[in-house]
C-alpha atoms as a PDB file:
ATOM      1  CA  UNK A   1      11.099   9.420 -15.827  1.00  0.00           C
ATOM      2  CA  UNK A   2       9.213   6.038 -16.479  1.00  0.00           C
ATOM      3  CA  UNK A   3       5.390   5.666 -15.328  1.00  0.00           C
ATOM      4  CA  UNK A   4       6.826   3.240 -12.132  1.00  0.00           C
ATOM      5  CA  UNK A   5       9.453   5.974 -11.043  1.00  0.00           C
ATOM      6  CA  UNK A   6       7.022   8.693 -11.401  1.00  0.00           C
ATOM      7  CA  UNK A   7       4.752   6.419  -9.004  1.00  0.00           C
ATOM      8  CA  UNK A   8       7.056   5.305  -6.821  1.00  0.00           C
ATOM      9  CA  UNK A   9       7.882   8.955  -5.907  1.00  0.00           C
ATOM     10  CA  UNK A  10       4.275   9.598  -5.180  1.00  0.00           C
ATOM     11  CA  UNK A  11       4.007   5.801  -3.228  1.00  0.00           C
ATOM     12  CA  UNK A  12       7.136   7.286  -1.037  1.00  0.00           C
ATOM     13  CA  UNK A  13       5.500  10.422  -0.140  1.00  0.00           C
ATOM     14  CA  UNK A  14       2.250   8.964   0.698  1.00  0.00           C
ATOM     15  CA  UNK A  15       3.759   6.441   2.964  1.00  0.00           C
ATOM     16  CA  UNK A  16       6.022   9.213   4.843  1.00  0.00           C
ATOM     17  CA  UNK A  17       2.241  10.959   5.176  1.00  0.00           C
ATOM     18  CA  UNK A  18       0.820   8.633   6.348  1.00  0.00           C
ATOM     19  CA  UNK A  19       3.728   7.428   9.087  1.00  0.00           C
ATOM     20  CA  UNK A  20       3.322  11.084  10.175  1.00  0.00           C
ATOM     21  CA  UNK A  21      -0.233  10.666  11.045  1.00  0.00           C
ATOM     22  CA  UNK A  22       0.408   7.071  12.871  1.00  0.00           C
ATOM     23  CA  UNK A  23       3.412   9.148  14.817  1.00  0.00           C
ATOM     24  CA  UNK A  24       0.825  11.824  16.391  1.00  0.00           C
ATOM     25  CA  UNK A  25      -1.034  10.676  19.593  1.00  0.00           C
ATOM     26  CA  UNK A  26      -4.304   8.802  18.507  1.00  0.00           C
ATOM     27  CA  UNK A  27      -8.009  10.543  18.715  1.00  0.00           C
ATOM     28  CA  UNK A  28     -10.776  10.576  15.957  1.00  0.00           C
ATOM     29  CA  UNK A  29      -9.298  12.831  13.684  1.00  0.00           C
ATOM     30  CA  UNK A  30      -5.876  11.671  13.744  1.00  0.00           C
ATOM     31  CA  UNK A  31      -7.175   8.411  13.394  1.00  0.00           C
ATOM     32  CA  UNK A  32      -9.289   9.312  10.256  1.00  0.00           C
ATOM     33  CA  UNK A  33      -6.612  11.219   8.782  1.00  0.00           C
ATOM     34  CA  UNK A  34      -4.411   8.123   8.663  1.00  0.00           C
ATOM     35  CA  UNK A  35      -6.486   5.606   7.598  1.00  0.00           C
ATOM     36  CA  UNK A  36      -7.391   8.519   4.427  1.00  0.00           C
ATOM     37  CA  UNK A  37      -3.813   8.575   4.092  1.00  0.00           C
ATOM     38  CA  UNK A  38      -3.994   4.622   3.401  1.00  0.00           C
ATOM     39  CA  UNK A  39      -6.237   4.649   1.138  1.00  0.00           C
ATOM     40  CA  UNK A  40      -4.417   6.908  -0.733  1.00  0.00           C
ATOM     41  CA  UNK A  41      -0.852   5.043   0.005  1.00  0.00           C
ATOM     42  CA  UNK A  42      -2.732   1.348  -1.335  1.00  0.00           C
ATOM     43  CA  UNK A  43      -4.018   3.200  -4.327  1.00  0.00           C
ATOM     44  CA  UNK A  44      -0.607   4.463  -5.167  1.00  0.00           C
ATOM     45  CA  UNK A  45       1.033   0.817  -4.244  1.00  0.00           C
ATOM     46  CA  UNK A  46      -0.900  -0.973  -6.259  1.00  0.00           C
ATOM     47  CA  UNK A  47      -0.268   0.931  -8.988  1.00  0.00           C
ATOM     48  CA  UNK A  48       3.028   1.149  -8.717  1.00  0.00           C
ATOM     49  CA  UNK A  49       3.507  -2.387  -8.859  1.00  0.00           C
ATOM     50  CA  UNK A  50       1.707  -2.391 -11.769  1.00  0.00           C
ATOM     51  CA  UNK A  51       3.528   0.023 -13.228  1.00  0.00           C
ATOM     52  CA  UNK A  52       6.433  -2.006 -12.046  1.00  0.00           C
ATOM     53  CA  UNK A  53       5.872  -5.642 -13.310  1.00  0.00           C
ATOM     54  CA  UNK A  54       5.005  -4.285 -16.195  1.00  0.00           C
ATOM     55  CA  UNK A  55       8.679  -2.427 -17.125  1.00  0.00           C
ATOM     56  CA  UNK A  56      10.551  -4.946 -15.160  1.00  0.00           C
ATOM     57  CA  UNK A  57       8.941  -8.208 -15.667  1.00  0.00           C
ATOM     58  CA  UNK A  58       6.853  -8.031 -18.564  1.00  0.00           C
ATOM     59  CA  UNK A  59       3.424  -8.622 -16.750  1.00  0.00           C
ATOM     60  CA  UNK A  60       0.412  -7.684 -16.685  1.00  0.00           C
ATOM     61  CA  UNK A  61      -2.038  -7.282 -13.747  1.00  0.00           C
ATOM     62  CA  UNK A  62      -5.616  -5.194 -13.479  1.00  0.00           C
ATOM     63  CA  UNK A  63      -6.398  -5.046 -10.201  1.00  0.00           C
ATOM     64  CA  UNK A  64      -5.144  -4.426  -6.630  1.00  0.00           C
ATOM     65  CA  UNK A  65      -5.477  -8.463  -6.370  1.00  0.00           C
ATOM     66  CA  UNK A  66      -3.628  -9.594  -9.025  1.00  0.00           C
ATOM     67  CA  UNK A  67      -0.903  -7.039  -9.045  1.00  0.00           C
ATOM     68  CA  UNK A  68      -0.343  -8.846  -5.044  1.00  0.00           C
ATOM     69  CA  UNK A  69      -0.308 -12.057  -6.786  1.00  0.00           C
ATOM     70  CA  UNK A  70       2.405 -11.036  -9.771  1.00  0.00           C
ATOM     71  CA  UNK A  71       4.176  -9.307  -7.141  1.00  0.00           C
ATOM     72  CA  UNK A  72       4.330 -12.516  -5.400  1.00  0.00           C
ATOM     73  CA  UNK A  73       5.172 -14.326  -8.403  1.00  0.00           C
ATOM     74  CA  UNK A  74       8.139 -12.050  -9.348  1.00  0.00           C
ATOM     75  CA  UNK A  75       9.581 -12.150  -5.880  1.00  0.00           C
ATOM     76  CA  UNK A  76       8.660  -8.725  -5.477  1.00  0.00           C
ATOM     77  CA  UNK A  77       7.025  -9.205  -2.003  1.00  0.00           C
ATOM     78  CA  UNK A  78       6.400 -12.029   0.033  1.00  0.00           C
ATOM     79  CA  UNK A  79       3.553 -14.218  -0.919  1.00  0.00           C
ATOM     80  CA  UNK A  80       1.822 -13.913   2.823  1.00  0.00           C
ATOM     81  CA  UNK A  81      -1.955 -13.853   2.655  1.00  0.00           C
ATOM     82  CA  UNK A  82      -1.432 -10.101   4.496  1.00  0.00           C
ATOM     83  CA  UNK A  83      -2.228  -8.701   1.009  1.00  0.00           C
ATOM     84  CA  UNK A  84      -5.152  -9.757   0.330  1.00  0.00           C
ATOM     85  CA  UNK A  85      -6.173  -9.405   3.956  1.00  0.00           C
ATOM     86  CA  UNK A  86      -5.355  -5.769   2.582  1.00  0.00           C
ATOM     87  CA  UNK A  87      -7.491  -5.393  -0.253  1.00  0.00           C
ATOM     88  CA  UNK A  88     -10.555  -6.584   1.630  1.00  0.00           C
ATOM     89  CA  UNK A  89      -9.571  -4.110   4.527  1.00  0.00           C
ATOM     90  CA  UNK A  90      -8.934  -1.112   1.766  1.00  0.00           C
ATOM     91  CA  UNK A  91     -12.636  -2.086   0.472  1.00  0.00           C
ATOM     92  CA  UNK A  92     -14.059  -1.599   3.830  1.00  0.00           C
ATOM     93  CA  UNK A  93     -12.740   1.461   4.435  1.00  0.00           C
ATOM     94  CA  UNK A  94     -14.043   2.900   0.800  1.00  0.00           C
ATOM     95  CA  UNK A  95     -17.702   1.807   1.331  1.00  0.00           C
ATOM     96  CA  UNK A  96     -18.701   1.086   5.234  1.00  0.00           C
ATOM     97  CA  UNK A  97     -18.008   3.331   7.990  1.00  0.00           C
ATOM     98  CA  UNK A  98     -18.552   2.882  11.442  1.00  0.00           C
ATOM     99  CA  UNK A  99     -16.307   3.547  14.739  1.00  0.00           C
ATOM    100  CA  UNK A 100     -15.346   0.022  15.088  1.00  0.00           C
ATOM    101  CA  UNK A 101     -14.049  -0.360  11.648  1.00  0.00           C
ATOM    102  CA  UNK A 102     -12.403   2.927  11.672  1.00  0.00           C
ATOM    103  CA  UNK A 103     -10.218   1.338  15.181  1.00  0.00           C
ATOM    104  CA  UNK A 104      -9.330  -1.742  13.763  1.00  0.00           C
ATOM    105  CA  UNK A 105      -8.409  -0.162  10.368  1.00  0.00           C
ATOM    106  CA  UNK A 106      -6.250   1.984  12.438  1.00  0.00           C
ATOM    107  CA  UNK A 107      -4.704  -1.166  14.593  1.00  0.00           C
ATOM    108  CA  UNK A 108      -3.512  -2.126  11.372  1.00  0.00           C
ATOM    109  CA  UNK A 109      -1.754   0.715   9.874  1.00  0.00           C
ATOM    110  CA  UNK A 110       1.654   0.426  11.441  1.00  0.00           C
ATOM    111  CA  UNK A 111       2.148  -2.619  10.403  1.00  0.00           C
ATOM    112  CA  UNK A 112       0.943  -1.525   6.491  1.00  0.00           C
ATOM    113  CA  UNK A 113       3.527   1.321   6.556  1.00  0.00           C
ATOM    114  CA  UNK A 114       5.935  -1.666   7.139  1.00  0.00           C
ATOM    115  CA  UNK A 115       4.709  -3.727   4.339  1.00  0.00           C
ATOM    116  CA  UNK A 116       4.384  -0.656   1.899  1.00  0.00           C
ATOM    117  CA  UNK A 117       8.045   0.828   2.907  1.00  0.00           C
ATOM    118  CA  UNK A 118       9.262  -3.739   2.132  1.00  0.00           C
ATOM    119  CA  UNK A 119       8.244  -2.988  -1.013  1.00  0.00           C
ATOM    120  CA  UNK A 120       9.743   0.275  -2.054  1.00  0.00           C
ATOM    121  CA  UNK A 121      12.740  -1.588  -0.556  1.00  0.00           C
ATOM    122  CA  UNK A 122      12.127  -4.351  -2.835  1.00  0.00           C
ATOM    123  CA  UNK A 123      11.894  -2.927  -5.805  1.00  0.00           C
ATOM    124  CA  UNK A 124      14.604  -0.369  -5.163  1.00  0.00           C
ATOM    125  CA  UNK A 125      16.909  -3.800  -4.386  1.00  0.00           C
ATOM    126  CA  UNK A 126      15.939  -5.414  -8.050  1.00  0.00           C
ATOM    127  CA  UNK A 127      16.427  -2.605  -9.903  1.00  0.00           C
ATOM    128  CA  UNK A 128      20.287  -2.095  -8.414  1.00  0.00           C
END
């Protein structure tokens, strides 16, 4: 098994966590739990994708930033300013905390699984 298939299995699972949390009926620790299960499920996509370009397309990225960017490059995922909007959300949620943030963070989430599950699909398409 290659470093990217290894990851994507652990990207897959991480997603289906965290779409379990955003299916239970929202109050503060649901809500907490899921937005730890995003940061877990961006970790693991970012990394994955650089895993990724690296065995399929020969490139090299460093950061959550500029594995979005090759990604977008490579046709991977859609170059929509979403992902970055993503990175800067991720941050917050690593190093501020306050109830506000933690509601918005969780607006957000269902429509993250979406993005995160396009590019599983994605990748799953260009490897056929």
């Amino acid at each position: 098994m290659t470093k990217a298939q290894s990851l994507r299995v652990d990207f897959e699972r991480a997603v289906t966590r965290l779409d379990e949390a955003l299916a239970l009926p929202k109050d503060p620790i649901v809500r907490d739990s899921a937005i730890q299960r995003f940061e877990i499920s961006f970790e693991l996509c970012w990394k994955f994708l650089k895993a990724y370009l690296e065995e399929q397309h020969n490139a090299v990225c460093t950061s959550p930033r500029t594995c979005f960017r090759s990604a977008f490059r490579h046709g991977v995922i859609d170059n929509d300013p979403f992902w970055i909007d993503l990175t800067v959300l991720r941050n917050y949620t690593v190093h501020t905390y306050n109830e506000d943030l933690a509601d918005y963070v969780y607006s957000r989430l269902a429509e993250t699984a979406r993005r995160f599950r396009a590019v599983l699909a994605a990748a799953a398409t260009e490897t056929e």
